[in-house]
C-alpha atoms as a PDB file:
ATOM      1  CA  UNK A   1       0.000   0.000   0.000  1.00  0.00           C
ATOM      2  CA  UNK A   2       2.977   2.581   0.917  1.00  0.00           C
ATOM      3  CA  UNK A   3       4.657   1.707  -2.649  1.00  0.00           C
ATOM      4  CA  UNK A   4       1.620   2.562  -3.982  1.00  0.00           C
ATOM      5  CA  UNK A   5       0.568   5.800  -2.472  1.00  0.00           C
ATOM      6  CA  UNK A   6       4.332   6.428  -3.352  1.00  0.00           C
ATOM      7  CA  UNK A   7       4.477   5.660  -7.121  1.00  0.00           C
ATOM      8  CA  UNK A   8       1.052   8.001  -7.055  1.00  0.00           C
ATOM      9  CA  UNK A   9       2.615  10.984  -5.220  1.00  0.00           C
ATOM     10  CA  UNK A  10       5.809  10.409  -7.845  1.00  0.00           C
ATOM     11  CA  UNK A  11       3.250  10.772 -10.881  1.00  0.00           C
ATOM     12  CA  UNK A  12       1.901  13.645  -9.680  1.00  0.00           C
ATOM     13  CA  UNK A  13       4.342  15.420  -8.538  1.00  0.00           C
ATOM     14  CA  UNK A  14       6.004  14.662 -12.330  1.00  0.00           C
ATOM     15  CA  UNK A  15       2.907  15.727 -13.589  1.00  0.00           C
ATOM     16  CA  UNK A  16       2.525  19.161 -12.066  1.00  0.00           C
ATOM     17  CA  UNK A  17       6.169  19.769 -13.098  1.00  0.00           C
ATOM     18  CA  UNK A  18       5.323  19.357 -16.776  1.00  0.00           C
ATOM     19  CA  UNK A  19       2.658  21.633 -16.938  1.00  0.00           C
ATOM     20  CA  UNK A  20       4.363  24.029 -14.812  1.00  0.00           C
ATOM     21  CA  UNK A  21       6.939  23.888 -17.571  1.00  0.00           C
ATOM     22  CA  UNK A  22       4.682  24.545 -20.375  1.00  0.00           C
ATOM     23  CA  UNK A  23       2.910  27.290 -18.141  1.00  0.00           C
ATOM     24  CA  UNK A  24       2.665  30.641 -20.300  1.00  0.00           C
ATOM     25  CA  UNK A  25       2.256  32.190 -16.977  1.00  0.00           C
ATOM     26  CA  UNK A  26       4.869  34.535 -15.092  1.00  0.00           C
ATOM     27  CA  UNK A  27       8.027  34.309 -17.283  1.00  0.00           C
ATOM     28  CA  UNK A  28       6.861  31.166 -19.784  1.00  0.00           C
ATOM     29  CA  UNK A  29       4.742  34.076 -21.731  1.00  0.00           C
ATOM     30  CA  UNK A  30       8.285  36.226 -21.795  1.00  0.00           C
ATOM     31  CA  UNK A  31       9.205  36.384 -25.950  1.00  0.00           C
ATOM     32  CA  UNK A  32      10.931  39.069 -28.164  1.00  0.00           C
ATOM     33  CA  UNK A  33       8.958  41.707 -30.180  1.00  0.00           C
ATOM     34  CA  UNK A  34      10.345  44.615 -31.965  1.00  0.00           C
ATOM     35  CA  UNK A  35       9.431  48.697 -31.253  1.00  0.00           C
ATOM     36  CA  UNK A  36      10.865  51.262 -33.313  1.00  0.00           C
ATOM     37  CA  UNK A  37      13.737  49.158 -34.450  1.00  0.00           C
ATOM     38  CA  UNK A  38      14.883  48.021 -31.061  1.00  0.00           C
ATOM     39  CA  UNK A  39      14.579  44.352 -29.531  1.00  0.00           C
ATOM     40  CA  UNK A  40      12.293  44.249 -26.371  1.00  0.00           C
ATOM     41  CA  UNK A  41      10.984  41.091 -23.789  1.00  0.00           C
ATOM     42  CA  UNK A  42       7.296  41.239 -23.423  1.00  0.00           C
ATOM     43  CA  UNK A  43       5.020  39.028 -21.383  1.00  0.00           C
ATOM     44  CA  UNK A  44       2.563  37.961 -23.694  1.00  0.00           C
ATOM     45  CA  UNK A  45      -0.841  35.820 -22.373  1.00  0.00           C
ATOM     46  CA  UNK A  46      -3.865  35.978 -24.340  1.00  0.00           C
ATOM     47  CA  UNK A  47      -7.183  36.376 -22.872  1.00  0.00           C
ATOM     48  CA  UNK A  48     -10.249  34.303 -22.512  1.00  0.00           C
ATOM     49  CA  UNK A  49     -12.854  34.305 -25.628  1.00  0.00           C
ATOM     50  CA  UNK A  50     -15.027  36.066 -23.341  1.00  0.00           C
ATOM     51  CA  UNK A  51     -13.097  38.908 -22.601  1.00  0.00           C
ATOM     52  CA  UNK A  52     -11.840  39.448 -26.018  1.00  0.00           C
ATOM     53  CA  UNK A  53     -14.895  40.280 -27.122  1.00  0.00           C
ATOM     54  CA  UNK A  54     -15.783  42.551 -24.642  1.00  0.00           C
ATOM     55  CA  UNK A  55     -12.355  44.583 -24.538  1.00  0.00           C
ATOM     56  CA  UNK A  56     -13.101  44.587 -28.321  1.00  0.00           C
ATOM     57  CA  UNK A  57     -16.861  46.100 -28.304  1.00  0.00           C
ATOM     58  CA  UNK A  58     -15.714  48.234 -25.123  1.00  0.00           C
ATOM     59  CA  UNK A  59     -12.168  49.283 -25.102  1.00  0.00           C
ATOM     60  CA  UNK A  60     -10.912  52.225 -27.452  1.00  0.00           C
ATOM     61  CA  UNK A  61      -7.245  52.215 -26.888  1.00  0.00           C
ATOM     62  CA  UNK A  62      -6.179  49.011 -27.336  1.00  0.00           C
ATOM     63  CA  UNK A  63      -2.391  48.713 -28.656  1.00  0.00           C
ATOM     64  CA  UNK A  64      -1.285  46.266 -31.916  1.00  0.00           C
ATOM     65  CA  UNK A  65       0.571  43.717 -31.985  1.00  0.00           C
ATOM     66  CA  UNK A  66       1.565  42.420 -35.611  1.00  0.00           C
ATOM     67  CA  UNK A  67       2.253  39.215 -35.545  1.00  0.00           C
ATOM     68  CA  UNK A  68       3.138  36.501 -38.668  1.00  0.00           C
ATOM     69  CA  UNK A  69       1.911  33.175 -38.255  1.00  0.00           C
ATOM     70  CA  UNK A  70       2.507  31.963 -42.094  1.00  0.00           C
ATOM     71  CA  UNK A  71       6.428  33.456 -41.718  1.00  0.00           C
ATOM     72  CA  UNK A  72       7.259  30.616 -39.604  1.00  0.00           C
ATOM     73  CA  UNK A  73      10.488  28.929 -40.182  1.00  0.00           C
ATOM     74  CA  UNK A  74      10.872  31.774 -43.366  1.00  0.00           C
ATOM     75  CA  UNK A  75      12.859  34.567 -42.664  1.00  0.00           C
ATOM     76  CA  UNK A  76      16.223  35.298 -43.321  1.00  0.00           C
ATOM     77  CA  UNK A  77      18.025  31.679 -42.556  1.00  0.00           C
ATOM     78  CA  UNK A  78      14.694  29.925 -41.589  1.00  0.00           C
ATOM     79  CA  UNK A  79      13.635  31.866 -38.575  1.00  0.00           C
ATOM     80  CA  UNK A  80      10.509  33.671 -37.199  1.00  0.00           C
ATOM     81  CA  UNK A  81       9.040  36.382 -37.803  1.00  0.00           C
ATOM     82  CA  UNK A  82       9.507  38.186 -34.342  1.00  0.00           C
ATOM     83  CA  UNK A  83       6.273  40.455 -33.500  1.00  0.00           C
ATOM     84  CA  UNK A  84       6.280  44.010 -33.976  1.00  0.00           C
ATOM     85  CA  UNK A  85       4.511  46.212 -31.280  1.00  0.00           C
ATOM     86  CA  UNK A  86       2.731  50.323 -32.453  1.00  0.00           C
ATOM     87  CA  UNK A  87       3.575  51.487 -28.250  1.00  0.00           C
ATOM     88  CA  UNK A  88       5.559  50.401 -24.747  1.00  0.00           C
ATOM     89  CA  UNK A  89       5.432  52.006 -21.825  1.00  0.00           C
ATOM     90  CA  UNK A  90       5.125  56.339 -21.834  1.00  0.00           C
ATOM     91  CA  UNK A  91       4.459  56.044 -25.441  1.00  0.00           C
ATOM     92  CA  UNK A  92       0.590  55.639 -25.283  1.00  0.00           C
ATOM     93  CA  UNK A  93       0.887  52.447 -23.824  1.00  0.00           C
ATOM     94  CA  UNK A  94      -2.528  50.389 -23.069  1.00  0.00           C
ATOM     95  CA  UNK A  95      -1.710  46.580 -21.991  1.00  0.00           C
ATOM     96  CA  UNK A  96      -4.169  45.111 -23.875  1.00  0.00           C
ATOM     97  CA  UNK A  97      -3.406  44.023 -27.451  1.00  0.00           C
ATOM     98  CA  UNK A  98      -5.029  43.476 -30.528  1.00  0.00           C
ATOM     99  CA  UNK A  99      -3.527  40.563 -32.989  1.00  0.00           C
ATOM    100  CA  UNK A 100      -3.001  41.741 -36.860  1.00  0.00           C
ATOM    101  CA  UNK A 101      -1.405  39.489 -38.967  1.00  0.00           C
ATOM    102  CA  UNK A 102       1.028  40.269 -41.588  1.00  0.00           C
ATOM    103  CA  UNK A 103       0.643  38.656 -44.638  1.00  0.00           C
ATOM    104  CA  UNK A 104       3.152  38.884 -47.081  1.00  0.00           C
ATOM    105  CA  UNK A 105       1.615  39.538 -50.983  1.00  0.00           C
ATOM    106  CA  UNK A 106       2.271  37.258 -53.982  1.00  0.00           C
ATOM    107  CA  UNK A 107       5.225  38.172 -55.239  1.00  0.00           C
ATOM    108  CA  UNK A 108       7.273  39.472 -52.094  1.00  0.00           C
ATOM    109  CA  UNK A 109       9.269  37.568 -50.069  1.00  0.00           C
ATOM    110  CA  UNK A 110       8.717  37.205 -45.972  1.00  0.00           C
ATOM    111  CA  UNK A 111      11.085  39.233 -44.434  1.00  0.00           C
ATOM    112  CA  UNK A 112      11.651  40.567 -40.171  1.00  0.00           C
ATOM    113  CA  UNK A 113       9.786  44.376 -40.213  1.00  0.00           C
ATOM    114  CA  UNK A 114      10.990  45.991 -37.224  1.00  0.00           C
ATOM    115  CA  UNK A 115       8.261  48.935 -36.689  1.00  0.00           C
ATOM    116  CA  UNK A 116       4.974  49.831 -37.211  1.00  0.00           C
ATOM    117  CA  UNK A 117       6.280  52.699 -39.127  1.00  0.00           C
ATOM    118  CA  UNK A 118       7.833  50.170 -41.711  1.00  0.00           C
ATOM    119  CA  UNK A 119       4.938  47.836 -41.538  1.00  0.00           C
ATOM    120  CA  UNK A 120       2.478  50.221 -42.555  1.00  0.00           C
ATOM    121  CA  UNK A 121       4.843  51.609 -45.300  1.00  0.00           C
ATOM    122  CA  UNK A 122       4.559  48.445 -46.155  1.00  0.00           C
ATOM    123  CA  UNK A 123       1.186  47.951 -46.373  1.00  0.00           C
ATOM    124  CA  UNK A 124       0.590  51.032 -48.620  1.00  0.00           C
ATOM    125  CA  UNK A 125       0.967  52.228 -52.047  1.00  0.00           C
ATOM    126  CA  UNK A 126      -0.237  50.900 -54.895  1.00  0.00           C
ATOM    127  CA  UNK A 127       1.535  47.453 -55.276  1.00  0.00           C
ATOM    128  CA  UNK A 128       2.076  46.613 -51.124  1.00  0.00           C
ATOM    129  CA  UNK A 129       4.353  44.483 -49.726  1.00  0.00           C
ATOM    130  CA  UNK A 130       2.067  43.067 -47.398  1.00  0.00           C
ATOM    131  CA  UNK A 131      -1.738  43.147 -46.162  1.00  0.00           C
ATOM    132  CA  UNK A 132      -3.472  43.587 -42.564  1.00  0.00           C
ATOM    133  CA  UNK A 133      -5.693  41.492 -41.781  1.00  0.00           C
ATOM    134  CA  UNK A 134      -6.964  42.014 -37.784  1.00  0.00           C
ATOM    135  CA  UNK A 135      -8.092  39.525 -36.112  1.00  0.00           C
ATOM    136  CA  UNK A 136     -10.822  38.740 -33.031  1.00  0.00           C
ATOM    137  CA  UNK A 137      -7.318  38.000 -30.300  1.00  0.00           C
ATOM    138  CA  UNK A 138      -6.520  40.038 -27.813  1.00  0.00           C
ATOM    139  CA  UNK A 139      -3.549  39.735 -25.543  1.00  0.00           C
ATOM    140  CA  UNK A 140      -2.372  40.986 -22.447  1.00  0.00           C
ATOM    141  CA  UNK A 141       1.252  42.022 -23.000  1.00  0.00           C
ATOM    142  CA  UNK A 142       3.604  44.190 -21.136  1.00  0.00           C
ATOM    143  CA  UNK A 143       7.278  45.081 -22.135  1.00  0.00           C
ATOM    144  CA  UNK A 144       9.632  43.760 -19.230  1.00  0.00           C
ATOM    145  CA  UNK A 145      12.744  45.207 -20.421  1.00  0.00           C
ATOM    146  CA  UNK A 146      14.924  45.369 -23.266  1.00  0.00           C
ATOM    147  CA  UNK A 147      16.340  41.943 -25.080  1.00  0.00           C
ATOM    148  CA  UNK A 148      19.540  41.349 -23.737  1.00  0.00           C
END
């Protein structure tokens, strides 16, 4: 009975471990994201389906965050596309985020943007680089420091 109770305390406590290891709370959210050109750490966690919505029908100053989910493995020597972010903290920071994806055109090549300057350069014109599209996910993200 005692190796038992044991081998069930071992499997839990292994247990717990795991998902405290794939935990985006605390510092597990912590991932790069450009501003004006400079690398930053931001805690990113998005939040419920719920409150999305309602920060979306309610709130007014919600920041972007562009984001590429098709750029994976595609830039430069097969990385990421590493998220680009329109504020941080005294320059009209909000910590709530709005997703808008980046999608590269036909005809243009994935490539890191590094401001929302160059991103919606970008965007414009009359043969763009790369659509907007927004989407319905909203994030709570707040810059933690510059990437070392």
């Amino acid at each position: 009975m005692f190796r038992r109770t044991l081998l069930l305390a071992l499997v839990m406590v292994a247990a717990v471990g795991t998902a405290r290891a794939a935990n985006s709370n605390g510092s597990g959210g912590d991932m790069p994201a450009f501003y004006d050109d400079q690398l930053f750490t931001i805690n990113f966690k998005e939040l419920s389906s719920s409150a999305e919505v309602a920060t979306l029908l309610h709130n007014r100053s919600i920041n972007t965050i562009y984001m590429c989910d098709t750029c994976e493995g595609l830039i430069g020597d097969g990385g990421d596309f590493v998220s680009v972010l329109d504020a941080i903290q005294g320059d009209g920071f909000n910590p709530l985020w709005q997703e808008v994806q980046v999608v590269f055109n036909a005809g243009f090549a994935p490539r890191q943007l590094t401001s929302d300057t160059e991103i919606e350069t970008a965007a414009s014109g009359a043969n763009p680089e790369i659509t907007l599209v927004p989407t319905d996910e909203v994030y709570r993200c707040s810059v933690v420091g510059p990437k070392k």
